[in-house]
Protein backbone atom coordinates (compact mmCIF):
# COMPACT_ATOMS: atom_id res chain seq x y z
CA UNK A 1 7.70 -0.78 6.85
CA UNK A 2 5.40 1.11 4.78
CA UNK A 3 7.37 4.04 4.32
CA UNK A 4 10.36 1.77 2.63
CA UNK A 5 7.80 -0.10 0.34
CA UNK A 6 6.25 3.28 -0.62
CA UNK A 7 10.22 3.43 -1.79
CA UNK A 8 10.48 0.65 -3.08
CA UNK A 9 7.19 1.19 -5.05
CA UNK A 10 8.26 4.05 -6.73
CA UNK A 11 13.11 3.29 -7.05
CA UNK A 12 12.56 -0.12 -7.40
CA UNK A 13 16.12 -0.18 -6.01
CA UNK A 14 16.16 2.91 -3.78
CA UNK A 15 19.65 4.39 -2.41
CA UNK A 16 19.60 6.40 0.65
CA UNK A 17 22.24 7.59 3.34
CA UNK A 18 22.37 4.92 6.14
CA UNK A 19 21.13 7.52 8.60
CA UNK A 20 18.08 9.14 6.37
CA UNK A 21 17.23 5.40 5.74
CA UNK A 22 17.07 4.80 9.19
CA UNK A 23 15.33 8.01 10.07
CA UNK A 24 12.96 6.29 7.48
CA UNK A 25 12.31 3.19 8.48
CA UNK A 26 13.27 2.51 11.86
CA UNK A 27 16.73 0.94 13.57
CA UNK A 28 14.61 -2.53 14.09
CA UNK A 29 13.41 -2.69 10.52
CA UNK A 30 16.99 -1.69 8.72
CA UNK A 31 18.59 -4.33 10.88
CA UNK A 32 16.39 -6.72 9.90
CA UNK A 33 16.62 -5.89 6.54
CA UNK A 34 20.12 -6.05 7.06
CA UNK A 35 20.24 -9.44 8.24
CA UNK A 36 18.03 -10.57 5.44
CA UNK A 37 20.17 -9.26 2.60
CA UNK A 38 17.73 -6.83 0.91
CA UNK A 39 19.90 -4.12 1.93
CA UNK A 40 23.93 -3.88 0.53
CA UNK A 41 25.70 -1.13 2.25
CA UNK A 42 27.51 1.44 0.27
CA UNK A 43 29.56 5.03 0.36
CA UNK A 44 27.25 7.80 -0.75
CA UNK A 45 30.48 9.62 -2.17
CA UNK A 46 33.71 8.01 -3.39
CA UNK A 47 35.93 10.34 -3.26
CA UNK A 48 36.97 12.98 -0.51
CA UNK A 49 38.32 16.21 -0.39
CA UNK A 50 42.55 16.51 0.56
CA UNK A 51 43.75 19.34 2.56
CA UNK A 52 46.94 19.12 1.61
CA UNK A 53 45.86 19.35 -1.79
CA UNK A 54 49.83 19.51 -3.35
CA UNK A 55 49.27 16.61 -5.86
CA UNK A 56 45.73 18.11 -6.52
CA UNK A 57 43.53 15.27 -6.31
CA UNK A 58 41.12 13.89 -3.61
CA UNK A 59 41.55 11.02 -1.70
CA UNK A 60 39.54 7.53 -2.67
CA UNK A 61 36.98 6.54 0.09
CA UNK A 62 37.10 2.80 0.74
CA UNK A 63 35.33 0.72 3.76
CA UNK A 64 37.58 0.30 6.88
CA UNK A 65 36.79 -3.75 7.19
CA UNK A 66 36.45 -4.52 10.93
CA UNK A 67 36.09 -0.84 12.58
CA UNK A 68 33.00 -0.25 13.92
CA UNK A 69 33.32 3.34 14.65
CA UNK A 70 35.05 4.36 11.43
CA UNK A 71 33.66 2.02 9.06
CA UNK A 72 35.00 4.09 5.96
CA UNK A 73 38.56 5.45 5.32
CA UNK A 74 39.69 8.35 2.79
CA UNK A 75 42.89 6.91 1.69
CA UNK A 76 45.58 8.87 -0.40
CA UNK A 77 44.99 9.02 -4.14
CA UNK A 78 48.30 8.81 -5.31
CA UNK A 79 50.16 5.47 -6.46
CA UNK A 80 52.44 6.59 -4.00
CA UNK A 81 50.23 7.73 -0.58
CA UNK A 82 51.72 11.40 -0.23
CA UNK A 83 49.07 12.17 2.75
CA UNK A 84 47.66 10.15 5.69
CA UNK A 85 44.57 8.71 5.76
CA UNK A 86 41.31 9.49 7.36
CA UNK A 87 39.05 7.59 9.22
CA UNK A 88 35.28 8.16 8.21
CA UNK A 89 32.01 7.58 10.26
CA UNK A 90 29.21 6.05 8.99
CA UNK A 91 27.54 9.46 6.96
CA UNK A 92 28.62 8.48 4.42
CA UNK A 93 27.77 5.01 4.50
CA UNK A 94 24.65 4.38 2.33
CA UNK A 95 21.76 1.70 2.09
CA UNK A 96 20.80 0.27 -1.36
CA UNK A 97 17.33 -2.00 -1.48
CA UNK A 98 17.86 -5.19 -4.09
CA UNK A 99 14.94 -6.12 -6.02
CA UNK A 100 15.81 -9.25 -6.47
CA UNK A 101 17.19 -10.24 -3.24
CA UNK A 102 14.01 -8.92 -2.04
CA UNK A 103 12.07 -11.05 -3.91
CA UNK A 104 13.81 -13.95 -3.09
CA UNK A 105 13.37 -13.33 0.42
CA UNK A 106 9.46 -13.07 -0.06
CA UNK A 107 9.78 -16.20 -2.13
CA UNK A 108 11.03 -17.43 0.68
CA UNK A 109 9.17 -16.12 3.40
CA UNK A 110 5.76 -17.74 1.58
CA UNK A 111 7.33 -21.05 0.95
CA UNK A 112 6.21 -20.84 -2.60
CA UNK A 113 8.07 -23.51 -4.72
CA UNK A 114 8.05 -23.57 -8.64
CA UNK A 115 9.58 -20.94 -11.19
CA UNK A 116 11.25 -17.76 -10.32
CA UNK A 117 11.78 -15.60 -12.79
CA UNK A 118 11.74 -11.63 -13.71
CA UNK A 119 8.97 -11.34 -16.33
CA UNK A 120 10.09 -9.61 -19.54
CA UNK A 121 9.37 -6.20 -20.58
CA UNK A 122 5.87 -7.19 -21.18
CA UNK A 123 4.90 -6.38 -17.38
CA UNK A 124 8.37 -4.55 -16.14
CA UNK A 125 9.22 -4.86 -12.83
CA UNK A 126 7.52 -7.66 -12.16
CA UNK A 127 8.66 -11.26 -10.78
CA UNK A 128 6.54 -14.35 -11.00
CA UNK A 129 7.72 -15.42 -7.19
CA UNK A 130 6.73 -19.14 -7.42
CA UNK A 131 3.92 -21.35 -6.50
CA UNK A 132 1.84 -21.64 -3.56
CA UNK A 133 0.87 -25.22 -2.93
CA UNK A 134 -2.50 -25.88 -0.51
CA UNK A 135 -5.31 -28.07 -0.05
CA UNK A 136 -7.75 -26.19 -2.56
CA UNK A 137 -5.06 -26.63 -5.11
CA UNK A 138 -2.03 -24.43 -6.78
CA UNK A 139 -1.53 -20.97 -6.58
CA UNK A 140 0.64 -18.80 -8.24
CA UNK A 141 1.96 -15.62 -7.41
CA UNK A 142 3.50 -12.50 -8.64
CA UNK A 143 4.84 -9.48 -7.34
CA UNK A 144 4.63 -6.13 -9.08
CA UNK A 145 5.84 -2.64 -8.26
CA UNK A 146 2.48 -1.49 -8.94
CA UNK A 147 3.10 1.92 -10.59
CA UNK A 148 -0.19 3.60 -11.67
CA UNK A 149 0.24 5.50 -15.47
CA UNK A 150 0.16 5.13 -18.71
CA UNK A 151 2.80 2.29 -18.77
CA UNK A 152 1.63 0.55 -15.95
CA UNK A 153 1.32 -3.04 -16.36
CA UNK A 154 0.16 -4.45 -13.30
CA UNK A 155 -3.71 -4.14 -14.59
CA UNK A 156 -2.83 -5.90 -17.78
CA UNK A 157 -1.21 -9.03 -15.96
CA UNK A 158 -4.34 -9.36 -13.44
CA UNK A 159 -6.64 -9.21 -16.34
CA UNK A 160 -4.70 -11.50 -18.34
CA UNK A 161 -4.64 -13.90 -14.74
CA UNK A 162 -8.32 -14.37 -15.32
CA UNK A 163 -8.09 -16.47 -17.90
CA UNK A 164 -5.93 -19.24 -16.44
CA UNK A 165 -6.95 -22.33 -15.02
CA UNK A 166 -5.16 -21.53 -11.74
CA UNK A 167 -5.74 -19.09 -9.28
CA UNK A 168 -3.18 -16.23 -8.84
CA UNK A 169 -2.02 -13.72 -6.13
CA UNK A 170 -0.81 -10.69 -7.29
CA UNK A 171 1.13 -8.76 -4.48
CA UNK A 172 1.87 -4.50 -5.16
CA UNK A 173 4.04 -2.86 -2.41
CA UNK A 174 0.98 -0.43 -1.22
CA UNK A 175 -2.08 0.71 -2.99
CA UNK A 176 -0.40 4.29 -2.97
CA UNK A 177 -1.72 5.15 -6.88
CA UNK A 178 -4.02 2.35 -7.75
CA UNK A 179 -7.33 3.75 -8.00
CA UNK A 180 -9.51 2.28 -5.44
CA UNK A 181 -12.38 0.66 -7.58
CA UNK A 182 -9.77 -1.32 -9.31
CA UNK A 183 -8.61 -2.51 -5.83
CA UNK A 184 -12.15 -3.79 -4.86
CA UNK A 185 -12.62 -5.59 -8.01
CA UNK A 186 -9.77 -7.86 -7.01
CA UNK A 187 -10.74 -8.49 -3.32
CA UNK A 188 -9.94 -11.80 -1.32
CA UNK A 189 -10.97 -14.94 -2.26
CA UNK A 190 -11.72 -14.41 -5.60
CA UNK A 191 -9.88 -16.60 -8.73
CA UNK A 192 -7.01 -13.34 -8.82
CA UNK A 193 -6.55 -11.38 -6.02
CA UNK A 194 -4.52 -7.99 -5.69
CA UNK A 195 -2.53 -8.00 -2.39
CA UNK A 196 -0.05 -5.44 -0.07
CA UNK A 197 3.04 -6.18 0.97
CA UNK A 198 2.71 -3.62 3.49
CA UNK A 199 -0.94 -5.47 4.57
CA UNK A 200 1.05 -9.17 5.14
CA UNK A 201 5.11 -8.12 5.72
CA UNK A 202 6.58 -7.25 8.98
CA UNK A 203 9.83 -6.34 10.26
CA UNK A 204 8.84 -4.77 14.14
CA UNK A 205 10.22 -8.04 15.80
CA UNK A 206 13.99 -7.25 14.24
CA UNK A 207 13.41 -9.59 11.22
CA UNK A 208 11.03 -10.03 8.20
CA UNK A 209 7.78 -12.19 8.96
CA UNK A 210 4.53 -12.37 7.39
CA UNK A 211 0.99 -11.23 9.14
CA UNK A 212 -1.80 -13.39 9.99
CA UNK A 213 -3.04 -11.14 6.86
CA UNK A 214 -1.36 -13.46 4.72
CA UNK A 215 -3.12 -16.70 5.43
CA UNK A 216 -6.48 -14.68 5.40
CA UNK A 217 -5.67 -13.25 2.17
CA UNK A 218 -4.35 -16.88 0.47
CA UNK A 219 -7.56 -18.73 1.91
CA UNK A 220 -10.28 -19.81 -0.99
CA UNK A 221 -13.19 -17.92 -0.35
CA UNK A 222 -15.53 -20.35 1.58
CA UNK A 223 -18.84 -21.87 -0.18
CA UNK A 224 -20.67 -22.98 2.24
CA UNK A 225 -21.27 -19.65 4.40
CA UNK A 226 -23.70 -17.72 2.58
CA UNK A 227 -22.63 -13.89 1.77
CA UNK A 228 -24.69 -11.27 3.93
CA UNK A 229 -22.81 -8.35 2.68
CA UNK A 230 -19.95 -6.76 0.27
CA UNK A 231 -17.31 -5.01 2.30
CA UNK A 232 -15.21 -2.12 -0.04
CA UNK A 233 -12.07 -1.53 2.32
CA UNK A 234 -8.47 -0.01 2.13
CA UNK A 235 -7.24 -3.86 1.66
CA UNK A 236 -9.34 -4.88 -0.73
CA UNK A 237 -13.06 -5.74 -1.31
CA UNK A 238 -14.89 -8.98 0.61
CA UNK A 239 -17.95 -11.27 0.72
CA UNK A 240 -18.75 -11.13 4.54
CA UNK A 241 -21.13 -13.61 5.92
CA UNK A 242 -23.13 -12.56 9.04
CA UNK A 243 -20.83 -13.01 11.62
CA UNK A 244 -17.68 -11.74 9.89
CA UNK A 245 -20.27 -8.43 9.24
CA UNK A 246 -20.72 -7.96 12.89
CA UNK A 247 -17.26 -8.56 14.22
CA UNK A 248 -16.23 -5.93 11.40
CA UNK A 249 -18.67 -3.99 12.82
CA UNK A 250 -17.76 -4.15 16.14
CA UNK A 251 -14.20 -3.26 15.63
CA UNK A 252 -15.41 -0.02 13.42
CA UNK A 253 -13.71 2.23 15.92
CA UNK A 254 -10.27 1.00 14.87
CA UNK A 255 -10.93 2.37 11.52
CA UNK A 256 -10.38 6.22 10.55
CA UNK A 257 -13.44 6.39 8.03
CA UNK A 258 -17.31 3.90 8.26
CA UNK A 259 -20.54 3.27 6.56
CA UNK A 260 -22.43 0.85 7.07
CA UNK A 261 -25.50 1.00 4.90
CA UNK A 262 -26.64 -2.55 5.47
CA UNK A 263 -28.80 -2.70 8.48
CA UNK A 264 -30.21 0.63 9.57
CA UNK A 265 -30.35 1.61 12.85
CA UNK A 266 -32.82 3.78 14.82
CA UNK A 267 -35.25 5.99 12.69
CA UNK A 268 -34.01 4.11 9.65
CA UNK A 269 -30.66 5.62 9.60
CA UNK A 270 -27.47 3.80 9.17
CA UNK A 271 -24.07 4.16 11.67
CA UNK A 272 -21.18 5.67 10.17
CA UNK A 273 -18.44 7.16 11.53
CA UNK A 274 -15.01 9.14 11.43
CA UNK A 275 -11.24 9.86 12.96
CA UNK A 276 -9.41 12.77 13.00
CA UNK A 277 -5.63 12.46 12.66
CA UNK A 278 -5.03 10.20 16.30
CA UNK A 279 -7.82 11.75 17.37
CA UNK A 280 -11.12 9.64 19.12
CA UNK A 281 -13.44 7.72 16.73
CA UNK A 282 -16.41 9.66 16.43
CA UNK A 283 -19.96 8.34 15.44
CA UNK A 284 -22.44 9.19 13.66
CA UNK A 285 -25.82 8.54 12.08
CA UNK A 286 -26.42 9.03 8.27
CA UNK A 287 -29.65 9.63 6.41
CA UNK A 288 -30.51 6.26 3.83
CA UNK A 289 -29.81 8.77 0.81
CA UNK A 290 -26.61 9.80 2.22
CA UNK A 291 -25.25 6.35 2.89
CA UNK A 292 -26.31 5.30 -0.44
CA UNK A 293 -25.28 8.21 -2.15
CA UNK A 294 -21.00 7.74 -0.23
CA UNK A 295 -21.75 4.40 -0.91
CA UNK A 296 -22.07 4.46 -4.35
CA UNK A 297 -19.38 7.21 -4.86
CA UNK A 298 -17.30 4.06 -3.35
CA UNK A 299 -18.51 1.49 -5.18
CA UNK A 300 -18.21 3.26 -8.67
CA UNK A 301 -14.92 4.48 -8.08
CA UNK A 302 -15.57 7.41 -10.90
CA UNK A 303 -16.20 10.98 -10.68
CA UNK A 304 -19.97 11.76 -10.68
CA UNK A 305 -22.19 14.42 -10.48
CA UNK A 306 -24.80 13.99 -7.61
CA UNK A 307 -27.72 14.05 -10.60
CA UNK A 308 -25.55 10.98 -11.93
CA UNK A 309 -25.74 8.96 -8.72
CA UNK A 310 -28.80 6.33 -9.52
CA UNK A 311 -29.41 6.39 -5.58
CA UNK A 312 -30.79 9.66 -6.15
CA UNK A 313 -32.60 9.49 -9.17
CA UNK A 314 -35.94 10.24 -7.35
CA UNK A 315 -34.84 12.71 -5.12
CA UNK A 316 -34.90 16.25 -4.62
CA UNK A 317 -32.11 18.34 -3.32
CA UNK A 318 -29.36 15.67 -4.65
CA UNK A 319 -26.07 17.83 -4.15
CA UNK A 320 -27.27 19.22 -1.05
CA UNK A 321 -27.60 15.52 0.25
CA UNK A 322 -23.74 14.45 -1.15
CA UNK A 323 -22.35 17.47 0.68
CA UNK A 324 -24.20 17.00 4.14
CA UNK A 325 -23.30 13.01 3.78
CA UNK A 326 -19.80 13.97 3.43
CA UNK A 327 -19.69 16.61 6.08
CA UNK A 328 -20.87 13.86 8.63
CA UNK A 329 -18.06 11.47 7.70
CA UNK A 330 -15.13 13.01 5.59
CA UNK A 331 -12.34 15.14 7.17
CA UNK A 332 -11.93 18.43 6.05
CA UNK A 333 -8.34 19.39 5.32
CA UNK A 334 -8.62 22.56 4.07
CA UNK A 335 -11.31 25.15 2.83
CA UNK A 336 -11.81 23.02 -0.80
CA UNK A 337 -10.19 19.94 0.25
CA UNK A 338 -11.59 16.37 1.96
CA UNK A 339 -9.43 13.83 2.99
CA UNK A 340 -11.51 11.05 1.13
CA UNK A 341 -14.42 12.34 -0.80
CA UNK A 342 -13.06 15.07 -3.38
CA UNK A 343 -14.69 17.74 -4.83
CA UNK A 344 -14.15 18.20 -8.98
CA UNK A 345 -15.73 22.23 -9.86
CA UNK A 346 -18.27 22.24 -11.88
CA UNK A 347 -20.42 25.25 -12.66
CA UNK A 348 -22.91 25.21 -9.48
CA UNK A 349 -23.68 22.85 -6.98
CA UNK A 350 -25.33 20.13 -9.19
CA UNK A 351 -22.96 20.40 -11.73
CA UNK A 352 -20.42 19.76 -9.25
CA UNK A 353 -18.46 16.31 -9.19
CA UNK A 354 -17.24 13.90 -6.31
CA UNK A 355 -15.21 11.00 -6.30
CA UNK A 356 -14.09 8.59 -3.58
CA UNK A 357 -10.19 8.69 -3.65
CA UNK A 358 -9.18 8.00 -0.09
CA UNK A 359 -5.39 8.39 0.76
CA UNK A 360 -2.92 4.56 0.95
CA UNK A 361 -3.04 5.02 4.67
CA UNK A 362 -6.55 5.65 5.53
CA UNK A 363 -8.47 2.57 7.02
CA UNK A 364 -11.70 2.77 6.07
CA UNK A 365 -14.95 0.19 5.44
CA UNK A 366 -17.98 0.80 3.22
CA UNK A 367 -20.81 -2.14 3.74
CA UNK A 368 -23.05 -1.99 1.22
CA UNK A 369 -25.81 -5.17 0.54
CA UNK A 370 -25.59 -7.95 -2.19
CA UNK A 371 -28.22 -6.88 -4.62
């Protein structure tokens, strides 16, 4: 499912050949796209070459209704046929994603009620799906493509969403793009929240379906509970309380990057942690200026030098300590390149710059503490 939404993210109505979509995707998930409507089948060509080639033209391609083998046909161009025809197999059929239909569906899927409409050019590509009705009040919500540039609308509309009474949802297909401080500033629970399809849609079971992610990501943060920590992760940033900070913890081996620099561990150092690829998660223990040096990198969400980082204001040694942080809980890809911690050159170590820019499909958690 996230490999079509990456698609859909960046065609908005993406055409592929049936069997490169498939490749894609997955038989269960184009069937039960299929079944939903979001796909329309198509012919990739319309025309096809004749052999006989006396009249000089090429024959139409048109479906063959009812054949399951040879559901397309090249069929004489002539008024007059002058050649047989030829059954097709499905190559050439093609699979076209409707941006509508799919929002309908989602619409749908939510049970949102209210006003459906694509919003003008203001914020393109983007379709206010309806209304969420609970018991903490109205919600309204929005689905945007998402695209990260110059034209990109989707910050403008959640900015704008702070200043209305209600609260509002704003789904994106994947974060692929969206740089990640701007993700953590609109984490669950808060008055507008910035949501994945590919975190809360499903299609595994042979039709679409929503994850329990949805209902967590709808809920109204809680009062009562106080907040023990801040969570920054690849869905979004969090106020845990105590107990949802140790069951993340817990469960830190199902991510593929950790830090927790909230409650040190032995010798004052925090856990952190790393996977390689499908590889075993492997743990490790981090230095306090390390973890609050990533940290920060996280938090900030800007390129910084490591003289820049107020963590390390009163200490010596300050790119040594980014580097060794990072070796103990990046990946290296290749010789100059980290798989979430990137390197900007600069002239000599300290004047060299990091920044935390992990890729849309790394899992990762940075706890930091609420002051």
């Amino acid at each position: 499912m996230h490999q079509l939404l990456e698609l859909y993210q960046e065609a908005r109505t993406p055409k592929l050949p049936a069997r490169q979509f498939r490749e894609l995707v997955g038989d269960v998930v184009a069937e039960a796209l299929l079944s939903a409507d979001v796909l329309t089948r198509g012919a990739v060509a319309t025309t096809y070459p004749c052999h006989m080639s006396c009249h000089g033209c090429p024959r139409r391609i048109v479906r063959n209704f009812g054949h399951a083998v040879f559901p397309w046909v090249a069929v004489c161009g002539q008024q007059s046929p002058a050649c047989n025809d030829v059954p097709l197999g499905g190559d050439l059929e093609a699979y076209q994603l409707s941006h509508e239909s799919f929002a309908s569906k989602l619409r749908q899927l939510m049970g949102l009620d209210g006003a459906f409409q694509m919003l003008d050019s203001t914020y393109p590509d983007t379709v206010q799906l309806g209304e969420l009705r609970a018991p903490e009040g109205v919600c309204e919500v929005f689905l945007s493509l998402g695209r990260w540039g110059w034209s990109c609308s989707l910050a403008t509309l959640l900015a704008e969403r702070l200043s209305v009474l209600r609260r509002s949802i704003v789904f994106a297909p994947t974060p692929r793009g969206i740089p990640a401080p701007f993700i953590h500033r609109y984490g669950g629970g808060g008055h507008v929240v910035l949501g994945f399809l590919a975190n809360v849609l499903d299609g595994r079971a042979g039709h679409l379906a929503l994850t329990q992610a949805f209902e967590r990501l709808v809920r109204s943060r809680p009062e009562a509970v106080p907040v023990f920590c801040i969570a920054y992760t690849s869905e979004g940033t969090r106020q845990l309380s105590r107990d949802e900070y140790e069951k993340l913890v817990q469960s830190a081996h199902d991510l593929d990057l950790f830090l927790d620099v909230v409650v040190p561990r032995h010798g004052r150092k925090y856990a952190g942690g790393y996977r390689r690829g499908a590889g075993p998660f492997v743990q490790v223990e981090i230095s306090t200026s390390e973890a609050r040096a990533l940290a920060e990198l996280v938090v900030r969400g800007v390129t910084l030098a490591p003289r820049e980082l107020a963590s390390l204001k009163a200490v010596g040694g300050r790119a040594k300590i980014v580097q060794s942080a990072r070796k103990k809980v990046d990946v290296r890809l290749r010789r100059y390149e980290w798989r979430a911690f990137h390197t900007a050159v600069g002239e000599g170590a300290e004047e060299r710059r990091y920044v935390f820019r992990p890729p849309p499909t790394l899992r990762y958690a940075v706890l930091t503490s609420t002051e």
